[in-house]
PDB file of N, CA and C in Angstrom:
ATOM      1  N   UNK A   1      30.451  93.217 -91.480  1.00  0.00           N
ATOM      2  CA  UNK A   1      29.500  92.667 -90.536  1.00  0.00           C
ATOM      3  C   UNK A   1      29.118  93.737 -89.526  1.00  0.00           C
ATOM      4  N   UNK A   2      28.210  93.884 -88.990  1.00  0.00           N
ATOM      5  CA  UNK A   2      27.466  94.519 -88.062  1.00  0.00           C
ATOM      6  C   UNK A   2      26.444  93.615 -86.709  1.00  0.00           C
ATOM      7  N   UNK A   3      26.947  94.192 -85.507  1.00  0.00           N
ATOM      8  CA  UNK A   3      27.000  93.408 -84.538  1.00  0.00           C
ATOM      9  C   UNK A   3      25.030  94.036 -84.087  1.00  0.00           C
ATOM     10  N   UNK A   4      23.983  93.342 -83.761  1.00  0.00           N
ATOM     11  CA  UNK A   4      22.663  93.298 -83.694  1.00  0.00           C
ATOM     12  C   UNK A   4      22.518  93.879 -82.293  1.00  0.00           C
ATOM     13  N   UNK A   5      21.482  94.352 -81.832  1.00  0.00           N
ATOM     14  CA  UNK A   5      21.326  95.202 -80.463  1.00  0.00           C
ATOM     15  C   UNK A   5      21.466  94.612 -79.281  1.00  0.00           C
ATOM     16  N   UNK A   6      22.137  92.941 -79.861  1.00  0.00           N
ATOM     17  CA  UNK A   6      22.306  92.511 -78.640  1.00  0.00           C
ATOM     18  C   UNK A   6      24.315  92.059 -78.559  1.00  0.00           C
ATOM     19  N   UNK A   7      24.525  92.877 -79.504  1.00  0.00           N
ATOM     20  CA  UNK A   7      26.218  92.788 -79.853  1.00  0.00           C
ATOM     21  C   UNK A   7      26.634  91.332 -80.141  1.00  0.00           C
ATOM     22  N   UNK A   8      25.606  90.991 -80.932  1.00  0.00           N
ATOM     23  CA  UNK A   8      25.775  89.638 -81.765  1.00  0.00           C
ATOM     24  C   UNK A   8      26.147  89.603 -83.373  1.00  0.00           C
ATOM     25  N   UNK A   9      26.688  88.786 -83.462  1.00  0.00           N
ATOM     26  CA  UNK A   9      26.993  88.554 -85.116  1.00  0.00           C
ATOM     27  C   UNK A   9      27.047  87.228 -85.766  1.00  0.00           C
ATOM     28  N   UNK A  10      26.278  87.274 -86.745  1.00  0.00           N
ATOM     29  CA  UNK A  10      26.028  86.070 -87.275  1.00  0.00           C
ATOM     30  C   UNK A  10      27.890  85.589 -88.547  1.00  0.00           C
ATOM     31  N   UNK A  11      28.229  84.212 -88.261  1.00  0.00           N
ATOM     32  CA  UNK A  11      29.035  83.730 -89.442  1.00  0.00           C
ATOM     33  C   UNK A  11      28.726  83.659 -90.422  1.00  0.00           C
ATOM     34  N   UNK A  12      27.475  83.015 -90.667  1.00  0.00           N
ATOM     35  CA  UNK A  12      26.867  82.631 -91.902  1.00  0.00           C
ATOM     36  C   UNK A  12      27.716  81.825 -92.345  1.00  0.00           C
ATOM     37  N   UNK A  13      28.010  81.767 -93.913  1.00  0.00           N
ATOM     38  CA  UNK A  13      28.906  81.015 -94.530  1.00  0.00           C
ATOM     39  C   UNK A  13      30.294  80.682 -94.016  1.00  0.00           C
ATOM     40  N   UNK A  14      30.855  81.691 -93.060  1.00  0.00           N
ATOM     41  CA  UNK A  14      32.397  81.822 -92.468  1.00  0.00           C
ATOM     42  C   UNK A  14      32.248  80.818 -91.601  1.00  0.00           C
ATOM     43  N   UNK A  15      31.618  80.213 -90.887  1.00  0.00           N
ATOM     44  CA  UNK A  15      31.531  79.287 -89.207  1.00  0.00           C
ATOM     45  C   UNK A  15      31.199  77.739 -90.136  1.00  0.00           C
ATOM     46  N   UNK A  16      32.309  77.109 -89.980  1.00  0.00           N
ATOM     47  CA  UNK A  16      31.985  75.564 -90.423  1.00  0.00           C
ATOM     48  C   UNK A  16      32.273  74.547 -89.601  1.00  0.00           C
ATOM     49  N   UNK A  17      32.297  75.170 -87.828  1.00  0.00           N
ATOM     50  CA  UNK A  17      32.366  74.349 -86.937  1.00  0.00           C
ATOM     51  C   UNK A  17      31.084  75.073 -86.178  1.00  0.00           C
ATOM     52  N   UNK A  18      31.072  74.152 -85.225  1.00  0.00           N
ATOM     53  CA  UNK A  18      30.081  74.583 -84.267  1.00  0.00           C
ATOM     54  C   UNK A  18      29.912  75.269 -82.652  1.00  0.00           C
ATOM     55  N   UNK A  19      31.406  74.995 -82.250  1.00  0.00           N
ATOM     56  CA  UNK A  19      31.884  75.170 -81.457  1.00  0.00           C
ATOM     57  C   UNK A  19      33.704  76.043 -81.391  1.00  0.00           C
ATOM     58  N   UNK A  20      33.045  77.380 -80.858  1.00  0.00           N
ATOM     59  CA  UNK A  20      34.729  78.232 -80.615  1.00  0.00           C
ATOM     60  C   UNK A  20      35.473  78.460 -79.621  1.00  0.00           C
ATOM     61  N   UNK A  21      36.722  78.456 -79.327  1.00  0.00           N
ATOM     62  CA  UNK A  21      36.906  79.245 -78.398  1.00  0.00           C
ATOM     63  C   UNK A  21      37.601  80.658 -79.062  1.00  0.00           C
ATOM     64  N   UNK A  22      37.154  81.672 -78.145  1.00  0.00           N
ATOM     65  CA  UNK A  22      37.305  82.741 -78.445  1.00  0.00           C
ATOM     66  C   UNK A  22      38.567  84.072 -77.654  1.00  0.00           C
ATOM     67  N   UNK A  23      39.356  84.676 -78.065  1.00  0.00           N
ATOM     68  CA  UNK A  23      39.805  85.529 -77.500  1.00  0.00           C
ATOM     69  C   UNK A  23      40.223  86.505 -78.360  1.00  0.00           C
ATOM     70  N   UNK A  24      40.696  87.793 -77.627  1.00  0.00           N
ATOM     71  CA  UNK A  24      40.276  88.977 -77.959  1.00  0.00           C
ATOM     72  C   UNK A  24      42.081  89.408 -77.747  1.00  0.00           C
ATOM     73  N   UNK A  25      43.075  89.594 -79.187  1.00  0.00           N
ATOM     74  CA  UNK A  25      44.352  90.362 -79.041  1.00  0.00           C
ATOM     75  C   UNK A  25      44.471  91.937 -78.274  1.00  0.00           C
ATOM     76  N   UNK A  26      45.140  92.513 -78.034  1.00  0.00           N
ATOM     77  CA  UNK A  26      45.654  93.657 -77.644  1.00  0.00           C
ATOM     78  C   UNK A  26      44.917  94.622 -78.859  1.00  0.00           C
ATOM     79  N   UNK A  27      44.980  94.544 -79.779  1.00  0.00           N
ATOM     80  CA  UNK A  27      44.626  95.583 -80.653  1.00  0.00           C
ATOM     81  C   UNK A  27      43.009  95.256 -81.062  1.00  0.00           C
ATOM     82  N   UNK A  28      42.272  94.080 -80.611  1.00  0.00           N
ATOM     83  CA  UNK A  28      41.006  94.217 -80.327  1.00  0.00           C
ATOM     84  C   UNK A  28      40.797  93.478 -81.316  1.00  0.00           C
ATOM     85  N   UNK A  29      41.039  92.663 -81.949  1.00  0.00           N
ATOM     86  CA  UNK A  29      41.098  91.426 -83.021  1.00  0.00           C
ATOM     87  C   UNK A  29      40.627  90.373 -82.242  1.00  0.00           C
ATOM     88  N   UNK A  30      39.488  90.024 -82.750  1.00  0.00           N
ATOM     89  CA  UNK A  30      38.650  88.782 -82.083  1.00  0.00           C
ATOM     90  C   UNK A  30      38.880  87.797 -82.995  1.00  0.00           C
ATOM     91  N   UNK A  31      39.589  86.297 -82.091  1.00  0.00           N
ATOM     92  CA  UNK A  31      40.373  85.116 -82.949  1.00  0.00           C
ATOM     93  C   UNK A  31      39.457  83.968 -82.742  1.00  0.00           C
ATOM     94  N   UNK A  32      38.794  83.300 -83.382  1.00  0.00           N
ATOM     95  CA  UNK A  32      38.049  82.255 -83.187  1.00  0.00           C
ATOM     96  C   UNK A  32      38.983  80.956 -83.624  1.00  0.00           C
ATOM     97  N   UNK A  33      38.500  80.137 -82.585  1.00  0.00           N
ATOM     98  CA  UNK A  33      39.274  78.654 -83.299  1.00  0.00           C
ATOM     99  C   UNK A  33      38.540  78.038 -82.432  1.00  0.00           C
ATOM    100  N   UNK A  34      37.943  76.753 -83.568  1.00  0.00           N
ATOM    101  CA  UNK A  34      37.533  75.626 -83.709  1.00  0.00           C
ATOM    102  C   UNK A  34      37.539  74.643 -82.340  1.00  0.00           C
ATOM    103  N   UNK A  35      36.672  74.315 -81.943  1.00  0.00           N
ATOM    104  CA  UNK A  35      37.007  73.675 -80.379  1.00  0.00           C
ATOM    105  C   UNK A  35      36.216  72.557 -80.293  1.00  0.00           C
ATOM    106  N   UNK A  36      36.538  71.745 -79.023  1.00  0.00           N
ATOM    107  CA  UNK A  36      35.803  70.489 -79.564  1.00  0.00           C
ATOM    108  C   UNK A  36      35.918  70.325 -77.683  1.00  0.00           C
ATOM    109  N   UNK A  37      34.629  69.910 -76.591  1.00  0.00           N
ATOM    110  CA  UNK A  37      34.714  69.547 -75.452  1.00  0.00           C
ATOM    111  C   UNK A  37      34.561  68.372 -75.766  1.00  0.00           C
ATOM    112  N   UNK A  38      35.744  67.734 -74.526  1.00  0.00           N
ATOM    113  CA  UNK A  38      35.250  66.769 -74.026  1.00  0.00           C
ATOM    114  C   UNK A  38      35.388  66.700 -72.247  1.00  0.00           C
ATOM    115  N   UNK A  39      35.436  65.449 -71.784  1.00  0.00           N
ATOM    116  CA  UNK A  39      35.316  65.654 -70.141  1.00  0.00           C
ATOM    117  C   UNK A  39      37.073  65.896 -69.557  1.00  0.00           C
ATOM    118  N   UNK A  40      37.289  66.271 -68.576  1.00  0.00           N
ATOM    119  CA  UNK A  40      38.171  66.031 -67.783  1.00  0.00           C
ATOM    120  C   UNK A  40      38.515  64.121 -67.995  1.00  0.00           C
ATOM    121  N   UNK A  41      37.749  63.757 -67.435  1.00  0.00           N
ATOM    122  CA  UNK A  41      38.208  62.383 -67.464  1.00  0.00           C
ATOM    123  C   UNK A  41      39.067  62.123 -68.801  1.00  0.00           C
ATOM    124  N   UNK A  42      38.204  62.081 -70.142  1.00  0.00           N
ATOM    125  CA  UNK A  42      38.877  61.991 -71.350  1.00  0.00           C
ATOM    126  C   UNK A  42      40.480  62.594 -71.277  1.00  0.00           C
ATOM    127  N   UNK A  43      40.278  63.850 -70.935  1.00  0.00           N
ATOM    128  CA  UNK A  43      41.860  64.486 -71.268  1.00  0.00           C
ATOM    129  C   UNK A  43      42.966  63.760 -70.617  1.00  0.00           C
ATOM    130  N   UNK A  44      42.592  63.418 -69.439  1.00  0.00           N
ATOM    131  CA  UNK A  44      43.467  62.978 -68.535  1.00  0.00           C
ATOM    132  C   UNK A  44      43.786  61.631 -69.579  1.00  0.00           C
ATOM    133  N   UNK A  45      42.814  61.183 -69.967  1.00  0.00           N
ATOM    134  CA  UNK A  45      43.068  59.600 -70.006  1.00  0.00           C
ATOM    135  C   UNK A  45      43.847  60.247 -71.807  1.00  0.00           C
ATOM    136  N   UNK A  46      43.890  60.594 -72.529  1.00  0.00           N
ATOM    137  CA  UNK A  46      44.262  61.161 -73.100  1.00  0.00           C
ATOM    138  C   UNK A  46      45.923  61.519 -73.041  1.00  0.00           C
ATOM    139  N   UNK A  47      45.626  62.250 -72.271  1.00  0.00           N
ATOM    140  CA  UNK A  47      47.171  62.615 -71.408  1.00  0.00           C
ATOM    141  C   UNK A  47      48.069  61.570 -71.643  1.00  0.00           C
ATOM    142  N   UNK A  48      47.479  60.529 -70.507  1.00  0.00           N
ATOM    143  CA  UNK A  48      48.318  59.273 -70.334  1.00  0.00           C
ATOM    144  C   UNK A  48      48.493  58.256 -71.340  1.00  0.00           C
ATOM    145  N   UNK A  49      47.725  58.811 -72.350  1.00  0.00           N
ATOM    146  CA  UNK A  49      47.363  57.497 -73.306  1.00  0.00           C
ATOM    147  C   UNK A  49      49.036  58.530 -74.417  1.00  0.00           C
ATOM    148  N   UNK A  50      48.771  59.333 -74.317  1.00  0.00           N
ATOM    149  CA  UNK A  50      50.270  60.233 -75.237  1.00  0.00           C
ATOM    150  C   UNK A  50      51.616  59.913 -74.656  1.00  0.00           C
ATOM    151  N   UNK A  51      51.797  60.156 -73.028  1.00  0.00           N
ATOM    152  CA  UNK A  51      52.533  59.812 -72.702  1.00  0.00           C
ATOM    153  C   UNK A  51      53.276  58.435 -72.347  1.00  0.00           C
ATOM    154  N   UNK A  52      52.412  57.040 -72.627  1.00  0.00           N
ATOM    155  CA  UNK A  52      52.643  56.072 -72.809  1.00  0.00           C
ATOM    156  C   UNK A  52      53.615  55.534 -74.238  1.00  0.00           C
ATOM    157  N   UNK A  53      52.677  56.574 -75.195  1.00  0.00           N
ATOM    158  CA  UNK A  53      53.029  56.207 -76.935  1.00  0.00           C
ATOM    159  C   UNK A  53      54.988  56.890 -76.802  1.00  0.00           C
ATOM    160  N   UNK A  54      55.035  58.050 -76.187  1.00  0.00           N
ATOM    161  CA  UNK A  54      56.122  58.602 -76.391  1.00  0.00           C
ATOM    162  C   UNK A  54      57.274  57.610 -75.509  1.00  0.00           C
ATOM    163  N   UNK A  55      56.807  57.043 -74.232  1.00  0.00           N
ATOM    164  CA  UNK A  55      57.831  56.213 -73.171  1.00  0.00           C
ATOM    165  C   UNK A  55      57.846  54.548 -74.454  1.00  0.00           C
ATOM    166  N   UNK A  56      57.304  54.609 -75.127  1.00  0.00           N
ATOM    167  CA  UNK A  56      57.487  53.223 -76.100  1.00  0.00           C
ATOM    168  C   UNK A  56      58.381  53.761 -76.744  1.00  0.00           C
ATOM    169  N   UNK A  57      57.965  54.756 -77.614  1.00  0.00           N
ATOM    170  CA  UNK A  57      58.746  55.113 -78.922  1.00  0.00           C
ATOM    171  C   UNK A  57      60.228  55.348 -77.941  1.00  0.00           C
ATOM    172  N   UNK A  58      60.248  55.821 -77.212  1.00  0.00           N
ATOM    173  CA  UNK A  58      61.843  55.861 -77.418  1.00  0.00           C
ATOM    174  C   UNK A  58      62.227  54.492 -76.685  1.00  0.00           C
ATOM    175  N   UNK A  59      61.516  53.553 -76.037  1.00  0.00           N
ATOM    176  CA  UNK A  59      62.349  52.284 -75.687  1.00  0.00           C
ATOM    177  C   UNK A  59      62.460  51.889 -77.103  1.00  0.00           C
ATOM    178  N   UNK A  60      61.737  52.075 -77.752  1.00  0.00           N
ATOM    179  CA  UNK A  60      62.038  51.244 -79.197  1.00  0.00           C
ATOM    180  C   UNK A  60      62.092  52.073 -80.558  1.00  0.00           C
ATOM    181  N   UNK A  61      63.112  52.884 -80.829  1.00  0.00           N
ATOM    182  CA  UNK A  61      63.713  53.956 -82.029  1.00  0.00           C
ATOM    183  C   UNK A  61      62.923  53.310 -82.888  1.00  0.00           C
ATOM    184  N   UNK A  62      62.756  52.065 -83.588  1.00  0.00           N
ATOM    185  CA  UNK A  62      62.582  51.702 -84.601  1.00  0.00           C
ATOM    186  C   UNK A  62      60.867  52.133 -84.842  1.00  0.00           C
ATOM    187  N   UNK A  63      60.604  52.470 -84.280  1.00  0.00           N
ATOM    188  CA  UNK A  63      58.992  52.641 -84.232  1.00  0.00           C
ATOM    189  C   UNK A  63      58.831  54.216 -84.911  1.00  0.00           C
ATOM    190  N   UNK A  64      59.508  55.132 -84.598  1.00  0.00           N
ATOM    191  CA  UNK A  64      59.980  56.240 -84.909  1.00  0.00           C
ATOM    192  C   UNK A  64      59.499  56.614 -86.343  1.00  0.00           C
ATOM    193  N   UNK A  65      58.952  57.489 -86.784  1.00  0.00           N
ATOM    194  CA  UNK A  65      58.122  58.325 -88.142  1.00  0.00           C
ATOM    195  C   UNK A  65      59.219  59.176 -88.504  1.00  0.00           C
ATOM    196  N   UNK A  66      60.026  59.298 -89.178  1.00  0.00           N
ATOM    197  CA  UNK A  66      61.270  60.271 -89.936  1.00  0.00           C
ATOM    198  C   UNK A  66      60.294  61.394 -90.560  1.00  0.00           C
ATOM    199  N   UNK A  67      60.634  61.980 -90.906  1.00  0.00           N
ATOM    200  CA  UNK A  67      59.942  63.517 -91.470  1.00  0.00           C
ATOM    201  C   UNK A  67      60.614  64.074 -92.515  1.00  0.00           C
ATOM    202  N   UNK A  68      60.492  64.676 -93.307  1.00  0.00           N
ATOM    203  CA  UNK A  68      61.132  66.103 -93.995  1.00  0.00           C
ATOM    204  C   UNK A  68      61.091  66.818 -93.644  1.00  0.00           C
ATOM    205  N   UNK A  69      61.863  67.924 -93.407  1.00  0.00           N
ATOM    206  CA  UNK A  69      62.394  69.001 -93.041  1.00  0.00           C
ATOM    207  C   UNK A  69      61.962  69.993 -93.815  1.00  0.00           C
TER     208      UNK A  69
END
């Protein structure tokens, strides 16, 4: 790829989201991942809506998802 005179670069086929966030490693490796806004309000409510599910699950073990290892 080659960056255009305005130090742009197109994905083309590579970009199957629409939205990135972007940062840049120590050795100059630019990492894109997939991002999705929403508001402050949402997160928060979000937040609380996770931390509710987790103060259940442990009043009540039986609710609990077992896993493989």
């Amino acid at each position: 790829m080659e960056v255009d005179s305005r130090r742009r670069i197109s994905l083309g086929q590579l970009g199957h989201h629409s939205r990135y966030l972007a940062t840049v490693d120590s050795d100059g490796s630019i990492l894109l991942r997939p991002a999705v806004v929403i508001t402050e309000l949402e997160a928060r409510l979000m937040t609380h809506a996770l931390a509710d599910r987790v103060a259940a699950n442990r009043e009540d073990p039986s609710r609990l998802v077992k896993r493989r290892q």
